[in-house]
Structure formats: structure tokens, C-alpha cells
Protein backbone atom coordinates (compact mmCIF):
# COMPACT_ATOMS: atom_id res chain seq x y z
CA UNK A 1 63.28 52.42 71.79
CA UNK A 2 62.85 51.95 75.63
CA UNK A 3 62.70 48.09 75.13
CA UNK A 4 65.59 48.41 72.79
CA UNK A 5 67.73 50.13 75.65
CA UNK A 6 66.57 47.96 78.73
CA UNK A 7 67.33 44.57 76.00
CA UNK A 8 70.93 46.08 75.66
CA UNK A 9 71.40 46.99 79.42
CA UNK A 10 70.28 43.86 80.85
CA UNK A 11 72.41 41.51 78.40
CA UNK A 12 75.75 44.07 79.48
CA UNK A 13 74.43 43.07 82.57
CA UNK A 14 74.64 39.48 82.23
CA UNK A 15 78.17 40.47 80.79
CA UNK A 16 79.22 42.07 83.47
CA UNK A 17 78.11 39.37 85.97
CA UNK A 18 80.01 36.46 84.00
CA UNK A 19 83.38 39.64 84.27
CA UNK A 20 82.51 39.32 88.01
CA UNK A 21 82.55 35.56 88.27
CA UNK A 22 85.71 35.35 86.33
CA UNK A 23 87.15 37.85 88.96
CA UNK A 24 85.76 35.73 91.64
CA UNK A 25 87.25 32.61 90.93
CA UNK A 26 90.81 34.39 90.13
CA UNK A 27 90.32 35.76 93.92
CA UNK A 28 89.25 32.38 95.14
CA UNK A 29 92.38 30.92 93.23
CA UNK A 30 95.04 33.43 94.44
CA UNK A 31 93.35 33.01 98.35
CA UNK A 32 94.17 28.91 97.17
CA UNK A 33 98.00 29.50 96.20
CA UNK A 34 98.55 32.34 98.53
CA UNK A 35 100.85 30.16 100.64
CA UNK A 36 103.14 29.49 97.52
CA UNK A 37 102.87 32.41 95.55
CA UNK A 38 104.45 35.74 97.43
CA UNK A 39 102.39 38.19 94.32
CA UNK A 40 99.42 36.49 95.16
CA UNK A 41 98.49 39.06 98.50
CA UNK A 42 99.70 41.88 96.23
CA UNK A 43 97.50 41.21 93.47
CA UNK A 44 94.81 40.20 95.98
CA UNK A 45 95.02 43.40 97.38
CA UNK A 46 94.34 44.84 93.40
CA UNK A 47 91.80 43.03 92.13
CA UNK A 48 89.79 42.98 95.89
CA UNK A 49 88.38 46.53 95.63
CA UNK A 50 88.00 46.16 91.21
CA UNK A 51 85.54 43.12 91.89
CA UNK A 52 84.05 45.52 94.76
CA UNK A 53 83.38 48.70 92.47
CA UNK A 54 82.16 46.16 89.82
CA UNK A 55 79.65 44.56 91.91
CA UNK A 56 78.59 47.75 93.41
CA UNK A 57 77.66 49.91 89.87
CA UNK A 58 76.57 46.19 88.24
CA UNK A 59 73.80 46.24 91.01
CA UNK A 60 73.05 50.25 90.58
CA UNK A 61 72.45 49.64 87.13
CA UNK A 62 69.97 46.44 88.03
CA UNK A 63 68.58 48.54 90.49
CA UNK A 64 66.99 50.64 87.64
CA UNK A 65 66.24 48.07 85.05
């Protein structure tokens, strides 16, 4: 049952990492058309501390595995 649990957490894991890339690149794009686009700061300023809280429980949770 242990391996069963640790097999399931680490491949959310690798889920949540590809989430975190996606919201990387979406960052790295609005930083890109932040000149032309006045939402782009705004939702910036959203997304910014979601990637953040994401990043930080992702590596809690690889911490224990």
C-alpha cells in the first residue's frame, strides 16, 4: 500500500510540475507582451504569487517522498 501511495504522489507530482511550467511560460509570455498589453501587469500580478504557492507545497510534498 505504501508503494501504491508514494507511485500516486510522485506521478501528481510530475503533474503538478508540468501545471508549474505551463504557468511559467504564461508569466514569461505576459513579461514578453507587457509593453502592448495593459492586463498583462494585472494578471501578472495574479498568477505571480499562484505559481509561488504552487511551487512552494509541490516541493513540501517532494520533501517527504
Amino acid at each position: 500500500m505504501r508503494n501504491d501511495a508514494q507511485g500516486i504522489a510522485q506521478e501528481s507530482c510530475a503533474d503538478l510540475l508540468r501545471v508549474s511550467a505551463g504557468l511559467g511560460s504564461v508569466l514569461r509570455l505576459l513579461d514578453y507582451d507587457s509593453d502592448e498589453v495593459e492586463d498583462s501587469h494585472g494578471l501578472h500580478c495574479l498568477l505571480t504569487p499562484l505559481k509561488q504557492q504552487l511551487d512552494a507545497a509541490l516541493n513540501r510534498v517532494q520533501g517527504l517522498l
